[in-house]
C-alpha atoms as a PDB file:
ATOM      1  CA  UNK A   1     106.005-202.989 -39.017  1.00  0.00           C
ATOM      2  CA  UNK A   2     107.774-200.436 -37.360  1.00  0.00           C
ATOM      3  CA  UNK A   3     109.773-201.562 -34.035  1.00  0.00           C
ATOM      4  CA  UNK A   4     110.989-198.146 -33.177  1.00  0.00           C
ATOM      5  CA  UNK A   5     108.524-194.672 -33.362  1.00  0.00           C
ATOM      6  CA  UNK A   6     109.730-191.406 -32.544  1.00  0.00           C
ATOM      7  CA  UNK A   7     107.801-188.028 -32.680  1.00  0.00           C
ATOM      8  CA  UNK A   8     108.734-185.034 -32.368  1.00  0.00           C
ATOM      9  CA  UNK A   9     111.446-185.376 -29.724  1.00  0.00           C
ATOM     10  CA  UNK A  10     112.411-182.856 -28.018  1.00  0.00           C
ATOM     11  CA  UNK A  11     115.863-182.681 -25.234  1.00  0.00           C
ATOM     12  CA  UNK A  12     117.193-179.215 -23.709  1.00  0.00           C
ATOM     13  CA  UNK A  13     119.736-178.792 -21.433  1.00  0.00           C
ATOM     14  CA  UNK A  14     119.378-175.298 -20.065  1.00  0.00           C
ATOM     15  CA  UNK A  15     118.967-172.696 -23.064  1.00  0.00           C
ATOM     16  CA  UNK A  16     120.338-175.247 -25.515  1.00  0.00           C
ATOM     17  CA  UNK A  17     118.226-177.316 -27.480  1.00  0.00           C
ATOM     18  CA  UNK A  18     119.626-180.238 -28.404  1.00  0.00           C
ATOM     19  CA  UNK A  19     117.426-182.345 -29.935  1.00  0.00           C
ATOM     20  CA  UNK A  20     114.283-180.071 -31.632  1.00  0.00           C
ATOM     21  CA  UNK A  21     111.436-182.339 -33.130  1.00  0.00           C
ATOM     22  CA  UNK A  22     113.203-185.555 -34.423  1.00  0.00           C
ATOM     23  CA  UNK A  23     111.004-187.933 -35.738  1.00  0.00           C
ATOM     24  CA  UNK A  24     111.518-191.143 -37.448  1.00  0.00           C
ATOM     25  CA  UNK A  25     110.635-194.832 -37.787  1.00  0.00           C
ATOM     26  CA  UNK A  26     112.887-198.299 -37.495  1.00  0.00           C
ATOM     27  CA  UNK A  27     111.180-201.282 -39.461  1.00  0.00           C
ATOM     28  CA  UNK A  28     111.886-204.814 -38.129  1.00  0.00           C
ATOM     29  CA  UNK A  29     115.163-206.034 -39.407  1.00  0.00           C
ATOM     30  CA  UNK A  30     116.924-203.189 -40.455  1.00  0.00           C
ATOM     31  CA  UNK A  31     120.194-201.384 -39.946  1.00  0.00           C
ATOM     32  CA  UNK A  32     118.951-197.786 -39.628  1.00  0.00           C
ATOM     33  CA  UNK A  33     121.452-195.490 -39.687  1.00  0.00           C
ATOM     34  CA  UNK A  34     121.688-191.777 -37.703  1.00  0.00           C
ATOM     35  CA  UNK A  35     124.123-189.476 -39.542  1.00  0.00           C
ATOM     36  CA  UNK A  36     125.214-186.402 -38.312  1.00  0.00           C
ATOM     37  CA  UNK A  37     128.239-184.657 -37.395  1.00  0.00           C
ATOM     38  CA  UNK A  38     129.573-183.891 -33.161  1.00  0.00           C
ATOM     39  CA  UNK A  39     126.712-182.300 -31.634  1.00  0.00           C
ATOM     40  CA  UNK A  40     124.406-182.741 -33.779  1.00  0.00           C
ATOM     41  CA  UNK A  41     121.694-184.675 -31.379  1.00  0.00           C
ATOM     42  CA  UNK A  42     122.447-188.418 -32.583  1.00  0.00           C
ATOM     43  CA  UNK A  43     123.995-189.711 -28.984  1.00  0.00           C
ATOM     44  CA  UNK A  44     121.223-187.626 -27.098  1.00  0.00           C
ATOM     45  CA  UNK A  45     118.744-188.895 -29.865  1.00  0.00           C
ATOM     46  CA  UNK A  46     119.562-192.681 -28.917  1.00  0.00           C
ATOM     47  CA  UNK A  47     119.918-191.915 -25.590  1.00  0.00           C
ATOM     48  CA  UNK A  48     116.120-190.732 -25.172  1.00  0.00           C
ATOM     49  CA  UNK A  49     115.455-194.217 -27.127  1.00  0.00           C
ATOM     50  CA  UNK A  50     117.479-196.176 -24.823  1.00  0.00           C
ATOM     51  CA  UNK A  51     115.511-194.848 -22.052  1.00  0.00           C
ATOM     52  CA  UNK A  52     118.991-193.378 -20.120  1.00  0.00           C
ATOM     53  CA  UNK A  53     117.712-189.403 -20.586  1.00  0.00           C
ATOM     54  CA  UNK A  54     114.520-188.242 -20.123  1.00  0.00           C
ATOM     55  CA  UNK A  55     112.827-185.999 -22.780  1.00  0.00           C
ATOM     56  CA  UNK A  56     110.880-182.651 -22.476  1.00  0.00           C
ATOM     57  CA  UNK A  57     109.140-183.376 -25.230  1.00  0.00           C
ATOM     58  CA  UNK A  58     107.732-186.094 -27.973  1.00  0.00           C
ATOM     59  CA  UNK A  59     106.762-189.350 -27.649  1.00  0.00           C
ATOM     60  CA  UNK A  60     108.976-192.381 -28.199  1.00  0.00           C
ATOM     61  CA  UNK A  61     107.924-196.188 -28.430  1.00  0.00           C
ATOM     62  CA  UNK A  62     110.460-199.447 -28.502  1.00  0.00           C
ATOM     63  CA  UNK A  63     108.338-202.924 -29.589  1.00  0.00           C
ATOM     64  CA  UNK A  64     105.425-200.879 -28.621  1.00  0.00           C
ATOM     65  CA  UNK A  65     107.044-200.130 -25.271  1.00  0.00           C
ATOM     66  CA  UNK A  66     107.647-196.623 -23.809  1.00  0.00           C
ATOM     67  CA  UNK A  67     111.440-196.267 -22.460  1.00  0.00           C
ATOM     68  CA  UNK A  68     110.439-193.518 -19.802  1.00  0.00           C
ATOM     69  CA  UNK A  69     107.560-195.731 -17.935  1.00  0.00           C
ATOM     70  CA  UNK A  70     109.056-199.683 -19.037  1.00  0.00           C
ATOM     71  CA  UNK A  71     112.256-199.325 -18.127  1.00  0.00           C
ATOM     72  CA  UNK A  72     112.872-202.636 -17.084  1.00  0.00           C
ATOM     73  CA  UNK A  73     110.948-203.971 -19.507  1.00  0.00           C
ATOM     74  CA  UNK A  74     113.195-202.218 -22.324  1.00  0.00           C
ATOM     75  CA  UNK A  75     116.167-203.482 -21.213  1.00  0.00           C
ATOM     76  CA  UNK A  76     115.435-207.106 -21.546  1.00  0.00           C
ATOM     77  CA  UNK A  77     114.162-206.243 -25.624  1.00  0.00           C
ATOM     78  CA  UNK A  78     117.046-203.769 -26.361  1.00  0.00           C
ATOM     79  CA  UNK A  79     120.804-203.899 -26.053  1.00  0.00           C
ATOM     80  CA  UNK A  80     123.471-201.341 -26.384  1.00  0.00           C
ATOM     81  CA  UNK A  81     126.945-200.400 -27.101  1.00  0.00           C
ATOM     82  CA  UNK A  82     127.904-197.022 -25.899  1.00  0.00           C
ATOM     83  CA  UNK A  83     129.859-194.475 -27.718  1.00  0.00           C
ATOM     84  CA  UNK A  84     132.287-195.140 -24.390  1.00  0.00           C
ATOM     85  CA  UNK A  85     131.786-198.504 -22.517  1.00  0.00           C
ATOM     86  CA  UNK A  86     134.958-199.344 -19.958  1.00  0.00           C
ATOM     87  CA  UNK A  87     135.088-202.645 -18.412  1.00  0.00           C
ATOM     88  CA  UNK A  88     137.426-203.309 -14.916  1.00  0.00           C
ATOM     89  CA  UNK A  89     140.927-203.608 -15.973  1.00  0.00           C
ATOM     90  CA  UNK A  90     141.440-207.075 -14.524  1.00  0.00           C
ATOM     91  CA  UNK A  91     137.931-208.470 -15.702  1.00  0.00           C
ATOM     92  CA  UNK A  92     138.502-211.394 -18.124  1.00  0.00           C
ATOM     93  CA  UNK A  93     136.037-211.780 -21.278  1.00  0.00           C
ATOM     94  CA  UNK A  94     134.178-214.646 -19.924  1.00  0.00           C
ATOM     95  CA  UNK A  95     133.673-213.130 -16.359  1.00  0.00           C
ATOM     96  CA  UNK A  96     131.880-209.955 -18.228  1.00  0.00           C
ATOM     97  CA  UNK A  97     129.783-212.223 -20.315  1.00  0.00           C
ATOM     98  CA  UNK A  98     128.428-214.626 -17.507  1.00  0.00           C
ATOM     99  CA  UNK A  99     127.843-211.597 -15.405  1.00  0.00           C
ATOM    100  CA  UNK A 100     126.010-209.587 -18.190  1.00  0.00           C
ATOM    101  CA  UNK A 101     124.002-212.953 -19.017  1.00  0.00           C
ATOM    102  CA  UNK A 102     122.804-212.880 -15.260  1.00  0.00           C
ATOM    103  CA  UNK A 103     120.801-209.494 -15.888  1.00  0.00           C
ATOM    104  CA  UNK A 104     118.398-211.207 -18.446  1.00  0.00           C
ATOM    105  CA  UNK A 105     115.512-213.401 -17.959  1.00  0.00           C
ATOM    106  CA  UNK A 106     116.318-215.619 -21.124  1.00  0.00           C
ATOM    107  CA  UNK A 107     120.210-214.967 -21.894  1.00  0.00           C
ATOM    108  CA  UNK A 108     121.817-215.749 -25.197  1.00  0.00           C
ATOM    109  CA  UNK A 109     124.643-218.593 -25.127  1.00  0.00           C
ATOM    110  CA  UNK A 110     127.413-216.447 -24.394  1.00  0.00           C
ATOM    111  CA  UNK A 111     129.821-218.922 -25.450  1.00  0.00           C
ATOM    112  CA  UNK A 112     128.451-218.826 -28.845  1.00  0.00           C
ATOM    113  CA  UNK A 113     128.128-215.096 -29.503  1.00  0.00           C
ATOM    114  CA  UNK A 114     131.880-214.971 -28.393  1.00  0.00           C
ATOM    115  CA  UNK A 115     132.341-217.637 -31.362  1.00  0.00           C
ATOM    116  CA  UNK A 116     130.390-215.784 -33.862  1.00  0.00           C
ATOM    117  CA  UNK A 117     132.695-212.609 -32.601  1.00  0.00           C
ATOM    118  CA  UNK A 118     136.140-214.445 -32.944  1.00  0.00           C
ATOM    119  CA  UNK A 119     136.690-213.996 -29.658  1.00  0.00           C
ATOM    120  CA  UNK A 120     136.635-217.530 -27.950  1.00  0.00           C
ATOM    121  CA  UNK A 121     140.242-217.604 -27.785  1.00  0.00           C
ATOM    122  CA  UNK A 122     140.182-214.928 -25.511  1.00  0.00           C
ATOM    123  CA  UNK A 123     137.650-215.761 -22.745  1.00  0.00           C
ATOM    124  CA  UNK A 124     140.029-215.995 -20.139  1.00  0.00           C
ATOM    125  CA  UNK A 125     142.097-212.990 -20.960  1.00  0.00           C
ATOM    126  CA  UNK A 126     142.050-209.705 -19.068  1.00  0.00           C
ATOM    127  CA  UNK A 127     140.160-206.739 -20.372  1.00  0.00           C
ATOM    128  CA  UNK A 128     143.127-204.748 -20.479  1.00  0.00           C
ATOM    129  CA  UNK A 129     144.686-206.895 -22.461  1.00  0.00           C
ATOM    130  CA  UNK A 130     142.222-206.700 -25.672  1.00  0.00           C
ATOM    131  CA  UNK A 131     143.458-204.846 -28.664  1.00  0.00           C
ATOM    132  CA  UNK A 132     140.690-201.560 -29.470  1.00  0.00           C
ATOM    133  CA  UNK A 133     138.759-203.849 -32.356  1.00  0.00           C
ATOM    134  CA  UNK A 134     138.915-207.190 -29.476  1.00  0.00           C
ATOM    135  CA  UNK A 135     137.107-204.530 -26.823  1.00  0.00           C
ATOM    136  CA  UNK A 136     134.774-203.270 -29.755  1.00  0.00           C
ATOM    137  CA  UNK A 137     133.744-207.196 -30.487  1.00  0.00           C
ATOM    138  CA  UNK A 138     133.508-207.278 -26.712  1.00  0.00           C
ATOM    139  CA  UNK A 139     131.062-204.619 -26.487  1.00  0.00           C
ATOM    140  CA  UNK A 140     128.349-205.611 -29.226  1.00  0.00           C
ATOM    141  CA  UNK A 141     128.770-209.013 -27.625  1.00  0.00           C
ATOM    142  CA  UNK A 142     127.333-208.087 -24.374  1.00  0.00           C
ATOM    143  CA  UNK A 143     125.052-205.579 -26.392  1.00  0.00           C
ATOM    144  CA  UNK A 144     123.678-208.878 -27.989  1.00  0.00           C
ATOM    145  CA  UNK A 145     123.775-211.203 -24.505  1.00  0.00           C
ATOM    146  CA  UNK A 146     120.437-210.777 -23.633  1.00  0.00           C
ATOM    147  CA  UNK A 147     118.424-211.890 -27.315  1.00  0.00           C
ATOM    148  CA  UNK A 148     117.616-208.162 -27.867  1.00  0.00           C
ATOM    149  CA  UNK A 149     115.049-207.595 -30.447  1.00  0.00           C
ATOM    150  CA  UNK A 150     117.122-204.318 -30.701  1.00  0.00           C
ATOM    151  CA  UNK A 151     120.519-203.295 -30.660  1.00  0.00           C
ATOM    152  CA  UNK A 152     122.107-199.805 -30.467  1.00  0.00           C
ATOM    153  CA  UNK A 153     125.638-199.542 -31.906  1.00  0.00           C
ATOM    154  CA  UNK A 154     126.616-195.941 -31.514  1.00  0.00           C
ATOM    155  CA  UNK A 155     129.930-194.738 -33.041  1.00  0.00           C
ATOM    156  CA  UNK A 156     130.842-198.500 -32.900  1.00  0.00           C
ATOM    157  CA  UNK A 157     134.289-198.000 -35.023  1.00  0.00           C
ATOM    158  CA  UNK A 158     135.314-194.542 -33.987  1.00  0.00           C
ATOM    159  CA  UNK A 159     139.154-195.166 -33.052  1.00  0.00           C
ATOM    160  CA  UNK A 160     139.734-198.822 -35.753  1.00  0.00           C
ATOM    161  CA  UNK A 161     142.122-198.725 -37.939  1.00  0.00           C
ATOM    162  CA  UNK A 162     140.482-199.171 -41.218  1.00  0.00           C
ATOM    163  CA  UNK A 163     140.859-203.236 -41.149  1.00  0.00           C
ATOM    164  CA  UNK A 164     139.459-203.500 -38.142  1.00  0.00           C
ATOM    165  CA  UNK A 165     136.547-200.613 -38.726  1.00  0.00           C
ATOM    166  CA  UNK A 166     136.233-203.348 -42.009  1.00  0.00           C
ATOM    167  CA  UNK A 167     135.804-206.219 -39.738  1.00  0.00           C
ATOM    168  CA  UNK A 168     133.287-204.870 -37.436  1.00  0.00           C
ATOM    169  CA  UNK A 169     131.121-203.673 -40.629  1.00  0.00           C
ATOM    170  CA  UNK A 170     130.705-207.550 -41.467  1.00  0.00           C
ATOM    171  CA  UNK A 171     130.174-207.833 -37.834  1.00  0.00           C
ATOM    172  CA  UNK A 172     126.807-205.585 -37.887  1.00  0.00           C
ATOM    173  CA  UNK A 173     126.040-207.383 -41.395  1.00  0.00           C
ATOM    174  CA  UNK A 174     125.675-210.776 -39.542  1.00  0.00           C
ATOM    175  CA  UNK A 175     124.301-209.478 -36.562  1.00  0.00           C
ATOM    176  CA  UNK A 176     121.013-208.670 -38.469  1.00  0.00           C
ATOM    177  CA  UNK A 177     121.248-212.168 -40.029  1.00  0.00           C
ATOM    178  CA  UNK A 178     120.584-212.989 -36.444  1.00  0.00           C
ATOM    179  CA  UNK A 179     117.162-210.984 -36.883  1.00  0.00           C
ATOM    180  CA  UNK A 180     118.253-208.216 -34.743  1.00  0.00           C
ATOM    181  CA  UNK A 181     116.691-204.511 -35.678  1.00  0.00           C
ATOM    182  CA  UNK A 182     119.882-202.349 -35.645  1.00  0.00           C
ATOM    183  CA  UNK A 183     119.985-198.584 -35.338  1.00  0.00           C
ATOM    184  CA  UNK A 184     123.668-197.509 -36.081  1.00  0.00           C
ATOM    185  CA  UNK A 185     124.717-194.030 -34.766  1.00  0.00           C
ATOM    186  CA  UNK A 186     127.481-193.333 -37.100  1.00  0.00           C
ATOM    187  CA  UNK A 187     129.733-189.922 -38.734  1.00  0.00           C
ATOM    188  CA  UNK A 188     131.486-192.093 -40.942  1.00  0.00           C
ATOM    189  CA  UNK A 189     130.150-191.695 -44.545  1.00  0.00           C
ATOM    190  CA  UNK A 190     131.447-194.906 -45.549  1.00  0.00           C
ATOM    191  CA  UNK A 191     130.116-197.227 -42.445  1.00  0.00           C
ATOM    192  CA  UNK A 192     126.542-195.564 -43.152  1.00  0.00           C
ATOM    193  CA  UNK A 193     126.728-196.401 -47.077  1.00  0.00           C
ATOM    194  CA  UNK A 194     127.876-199.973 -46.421  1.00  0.00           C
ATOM    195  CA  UNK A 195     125.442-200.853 -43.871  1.00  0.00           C
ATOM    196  CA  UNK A 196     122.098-199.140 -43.672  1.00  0.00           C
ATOM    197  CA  UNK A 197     119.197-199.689 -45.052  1.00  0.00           C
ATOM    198  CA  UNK A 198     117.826-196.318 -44.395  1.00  0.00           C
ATOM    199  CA  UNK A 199     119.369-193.265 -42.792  1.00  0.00           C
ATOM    200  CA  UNK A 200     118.332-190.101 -40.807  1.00  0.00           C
ATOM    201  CA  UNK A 201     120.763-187.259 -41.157  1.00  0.00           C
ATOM    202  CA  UNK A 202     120.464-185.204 -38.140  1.00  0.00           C
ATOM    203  CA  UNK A 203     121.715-181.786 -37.923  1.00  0.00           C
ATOM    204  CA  UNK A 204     121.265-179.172 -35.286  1.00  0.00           C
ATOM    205  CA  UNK A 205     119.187-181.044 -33.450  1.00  0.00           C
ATOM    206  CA  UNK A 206     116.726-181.696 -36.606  1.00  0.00           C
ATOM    207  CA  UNK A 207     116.256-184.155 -38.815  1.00  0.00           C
ATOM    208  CA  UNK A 208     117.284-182.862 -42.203  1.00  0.00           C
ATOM    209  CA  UNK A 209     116.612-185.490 -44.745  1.00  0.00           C
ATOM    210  CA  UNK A 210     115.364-189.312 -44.396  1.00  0.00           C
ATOM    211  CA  UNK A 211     115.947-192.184 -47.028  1.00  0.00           C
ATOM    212  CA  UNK A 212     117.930-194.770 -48.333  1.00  0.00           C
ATOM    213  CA  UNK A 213     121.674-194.416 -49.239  1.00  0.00           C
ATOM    214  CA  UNK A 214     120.967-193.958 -52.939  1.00  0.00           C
ATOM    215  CA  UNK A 215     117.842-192.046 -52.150  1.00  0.00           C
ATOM    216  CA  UNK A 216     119.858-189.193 -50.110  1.00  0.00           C
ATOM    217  CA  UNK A 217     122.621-189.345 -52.922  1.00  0.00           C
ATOM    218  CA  UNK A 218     120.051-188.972 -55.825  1.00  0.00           C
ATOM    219  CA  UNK A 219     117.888-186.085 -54.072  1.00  0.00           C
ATOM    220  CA  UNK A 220     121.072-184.094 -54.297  1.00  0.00           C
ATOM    221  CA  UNK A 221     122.654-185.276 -58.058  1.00  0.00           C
ATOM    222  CA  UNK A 222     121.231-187.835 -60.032  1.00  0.00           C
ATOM    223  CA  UNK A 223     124.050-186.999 -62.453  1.00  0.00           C
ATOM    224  CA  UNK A 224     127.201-188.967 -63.443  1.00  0.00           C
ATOM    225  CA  UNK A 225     131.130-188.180 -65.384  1.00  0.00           C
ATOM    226  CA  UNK A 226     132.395-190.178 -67.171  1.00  0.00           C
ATOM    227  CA  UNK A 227     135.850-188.899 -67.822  1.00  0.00           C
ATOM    228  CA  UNK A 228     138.509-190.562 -70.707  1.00  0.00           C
ATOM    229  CA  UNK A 229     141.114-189.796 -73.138  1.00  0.00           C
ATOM    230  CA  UNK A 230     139.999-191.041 -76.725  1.00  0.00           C
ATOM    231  CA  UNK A 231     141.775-192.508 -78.930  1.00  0.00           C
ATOM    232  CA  UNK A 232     141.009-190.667 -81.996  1.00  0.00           C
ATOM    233  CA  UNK A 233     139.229-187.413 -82.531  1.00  0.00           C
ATOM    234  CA  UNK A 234     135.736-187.670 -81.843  1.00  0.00           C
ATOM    235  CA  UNK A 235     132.839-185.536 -83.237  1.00  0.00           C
ATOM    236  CA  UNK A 236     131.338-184.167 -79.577  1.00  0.00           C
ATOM    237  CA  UNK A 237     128.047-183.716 -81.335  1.00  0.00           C
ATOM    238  CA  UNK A 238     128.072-188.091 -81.377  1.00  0.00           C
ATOM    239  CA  UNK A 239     128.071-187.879 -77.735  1.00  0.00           C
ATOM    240  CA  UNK A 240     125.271-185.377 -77.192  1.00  0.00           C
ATOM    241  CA  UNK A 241     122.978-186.629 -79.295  1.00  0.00           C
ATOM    242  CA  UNK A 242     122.440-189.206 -76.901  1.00  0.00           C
ATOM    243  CA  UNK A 243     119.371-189.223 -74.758  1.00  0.00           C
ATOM    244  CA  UNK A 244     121.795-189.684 -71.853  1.00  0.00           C
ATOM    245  CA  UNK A 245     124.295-187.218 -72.530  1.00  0.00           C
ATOM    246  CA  UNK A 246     123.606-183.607 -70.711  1.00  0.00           C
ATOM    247  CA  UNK A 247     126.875-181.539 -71.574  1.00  0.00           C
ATOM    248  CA  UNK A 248     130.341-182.993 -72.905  1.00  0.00           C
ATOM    249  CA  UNK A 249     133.483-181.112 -71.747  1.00  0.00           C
ATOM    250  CA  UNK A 250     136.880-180.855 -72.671  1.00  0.00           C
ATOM    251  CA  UNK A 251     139.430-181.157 -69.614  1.00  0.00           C
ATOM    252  CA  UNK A 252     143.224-181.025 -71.582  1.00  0.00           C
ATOM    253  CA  UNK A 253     143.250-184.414 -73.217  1.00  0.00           C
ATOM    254  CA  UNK A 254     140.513-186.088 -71.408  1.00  0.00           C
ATOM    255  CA  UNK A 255     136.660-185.510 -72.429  1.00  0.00           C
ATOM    256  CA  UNK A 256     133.941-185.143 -69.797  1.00  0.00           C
ATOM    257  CA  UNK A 257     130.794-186.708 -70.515  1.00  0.00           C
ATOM    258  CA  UNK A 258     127.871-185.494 -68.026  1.00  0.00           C
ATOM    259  CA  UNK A 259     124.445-187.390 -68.250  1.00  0.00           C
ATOM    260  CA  UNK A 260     122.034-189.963 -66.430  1.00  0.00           C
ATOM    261  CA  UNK A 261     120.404-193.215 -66.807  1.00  0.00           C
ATOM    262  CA  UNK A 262     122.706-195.831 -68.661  1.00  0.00           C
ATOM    263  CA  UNK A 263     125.086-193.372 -69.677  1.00  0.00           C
ATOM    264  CA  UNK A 264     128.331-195.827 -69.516  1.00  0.00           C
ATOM    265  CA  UNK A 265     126.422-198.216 -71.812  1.00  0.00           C
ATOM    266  CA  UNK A 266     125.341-195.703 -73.999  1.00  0.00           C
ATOM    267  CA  UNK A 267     128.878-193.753 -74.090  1.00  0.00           C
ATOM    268  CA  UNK A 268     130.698-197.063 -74.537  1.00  0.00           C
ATOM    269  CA  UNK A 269     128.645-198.498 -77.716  1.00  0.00           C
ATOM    270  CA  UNK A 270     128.779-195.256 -79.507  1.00  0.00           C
ATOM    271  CA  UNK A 271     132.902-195.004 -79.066  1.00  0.00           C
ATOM    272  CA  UNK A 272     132.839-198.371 -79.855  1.00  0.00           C
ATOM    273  CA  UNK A 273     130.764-198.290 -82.794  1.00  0.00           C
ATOM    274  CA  UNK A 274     133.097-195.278 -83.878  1.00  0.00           C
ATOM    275  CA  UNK A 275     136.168-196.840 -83.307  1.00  0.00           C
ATOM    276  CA  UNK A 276     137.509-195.122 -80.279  1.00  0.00           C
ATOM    277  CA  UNK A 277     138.749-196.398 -77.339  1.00  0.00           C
ATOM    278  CA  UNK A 278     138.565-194.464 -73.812  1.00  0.00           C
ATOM    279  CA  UNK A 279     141.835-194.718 -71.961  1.00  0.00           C
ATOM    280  CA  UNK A 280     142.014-194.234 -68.349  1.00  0.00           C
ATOM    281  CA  UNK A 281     137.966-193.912 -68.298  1.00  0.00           C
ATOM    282  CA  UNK A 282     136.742-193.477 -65.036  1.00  0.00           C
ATOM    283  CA  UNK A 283     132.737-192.880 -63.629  1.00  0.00           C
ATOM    284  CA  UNK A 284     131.899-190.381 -61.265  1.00  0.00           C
ATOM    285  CA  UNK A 285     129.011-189.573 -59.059  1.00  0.00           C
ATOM    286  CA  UNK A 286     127.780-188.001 -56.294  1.00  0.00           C
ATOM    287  CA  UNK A 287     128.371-189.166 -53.100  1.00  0.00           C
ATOM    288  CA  UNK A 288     126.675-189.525 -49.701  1.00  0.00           C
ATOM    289  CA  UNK A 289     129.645-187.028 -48.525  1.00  0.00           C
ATOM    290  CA  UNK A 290     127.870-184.469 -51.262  1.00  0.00           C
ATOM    291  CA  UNK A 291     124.556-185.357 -50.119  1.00  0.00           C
ATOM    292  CA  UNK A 292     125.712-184.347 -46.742  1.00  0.00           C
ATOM    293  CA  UNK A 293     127.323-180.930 -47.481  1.00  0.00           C
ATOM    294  CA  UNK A 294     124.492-180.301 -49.766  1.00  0.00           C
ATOM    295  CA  UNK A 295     121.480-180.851 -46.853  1.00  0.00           C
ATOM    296  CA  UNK A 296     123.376-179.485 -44.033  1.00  0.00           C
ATOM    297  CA  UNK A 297     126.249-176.791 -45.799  1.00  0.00           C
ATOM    298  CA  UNK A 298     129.197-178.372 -44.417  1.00  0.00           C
ATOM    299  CA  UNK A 299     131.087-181.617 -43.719  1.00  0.00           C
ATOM    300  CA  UNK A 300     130.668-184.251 -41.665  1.00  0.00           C
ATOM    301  CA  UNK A 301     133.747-182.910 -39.726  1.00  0.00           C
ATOM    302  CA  UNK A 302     132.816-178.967 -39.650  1.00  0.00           C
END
């Protein structure tokens, strides 16, 4: 059942279009990921979801709800944590979530999402006074303080140091335990391979390619390398008379084996069953950063 539909959305701000016929669809309880890299439509994408810009184009629906007519509505189903949230310097952690709390017809036990956060230590301590990952804990906290069905999480790590960007993945992980739908606005390869179930890579304003991690990965390169120095010379012709094996390369002492399916199994036995061993083997594949380049013919950063 889908909790989030959007068709062919459409957002221009004078002669630029950013956002040009985005479509996708959230199913309850997953993290669905928007990839892209800076400018490429995800915040204004979200946005238009979160009902805070209004779209010249496309229709958009939240638990059956539309953002532009329900506003009020929407806000006590979805929550959000902005790409930039500030609190008042002097504002302590408990203050913010009793106030927040008060916005909701049936608020979430603050005190306990501050628990499941790690952050009940520091009710009484100033805003100012949180470290970046404290004020990032902070914010999906009072993204989460009204029992959302929904919560938006965009560029949630940008700025951690990779602990604390480490931290706030297991974070996400057991917010959906919770039963929460999460759409995840992220440019980290990484954070988007870890966490979602799904993923929309958005570029230019379009949406280039939809699937899962592996799905994006193996619509680009199926393939794998296996890459190892034997131990004794090796008849290639062994190697690529496996079904597996595509091409076998020589790179100075190590050998290349290219193939798909079970091809580490399949490599293995035969070097075994020939008395070789593979030092310093190591497997290779594609990537969701090679997906990437290979949709949208560039990096994430470019």
């Amino acid at each position: 059942m889908a909790i989030i539909e959007v068709e062919d959305l459409v957002k221009r701000y004078g002669d630029h279009t950013a956002v040009d016929g985005v479509g996708f669809a959230v199913e309850q309880g997953e993290i669905f990921g928007i990839l892209g890299p800076n400018g490429a439509g995800k915040t204004t994408t979200v946005e238009c979801v979160e009902g805070l810009r209004v779209p010249d184009g496309g229709t958009i629906r939240v638990c059956g709800i539309d953002p532009r007519s329900e506003t009020g509505e929407l806000r006590q189903l979805l929550g959000a944590q902005l790409q930039e949230s500030e609190l008042p310097d002097k504002l302590k952690v408990g203050e913010a979530m009793e106030l927040y709390g008060s916005f909701y017809r049936e608020p979430a036990d603050w005190r306990e999402l501050l628990g499941i956060l790690d952050l009940t230590d520091k009710i009484g301590t100033q805003f100012r006074r949180l470290s970046g990952g404290q004020k990032q804990r902070l914010s999906i906290a009072l993204a989460l303080i009204g029992n959302p069905r929904v919560a938006v999480l965009d560029e949630l790590t940008t700025g951690l140091d990779p602990q604390a960007r480490r931290d706030a993945w297991g974070l996400i992980e057991r917010v959906r335990d919770r039963g929460v739908t999460i759409l995840l606005v992220t440019h980290f390869m990484e954070e988007a391979e870890r966490l979602c179930d799904r993923i929309a890579v958005i570029d230019s304003g379009r949406v280039v390619a939809l699937d899962t991690p592996a799905g994006l990965v193996a619509g680009v390169d199926d393939r794998q390398r296996i890459r190892f120095r034997p131990s004794a010379p090796l008849d290639h012709s062994v190697l690529t008379a496996l079904p597996e094996v595509a091409s076998v390369d020589r790179a100075g002492d190590q050998l290349v084996v290219t193939g798909t399916g079970d091809l580490l199994l399949a490599v293995t036995t035969v070097l075994a069953r020939n008395q070789v061993t593979a030092a310093g083997l190591r497997v290779e594949q594609a990537s969701l950063d090679d997906a990437f380049v290979a949709l949208t013919g560039r990096t994430i950063d470019s």
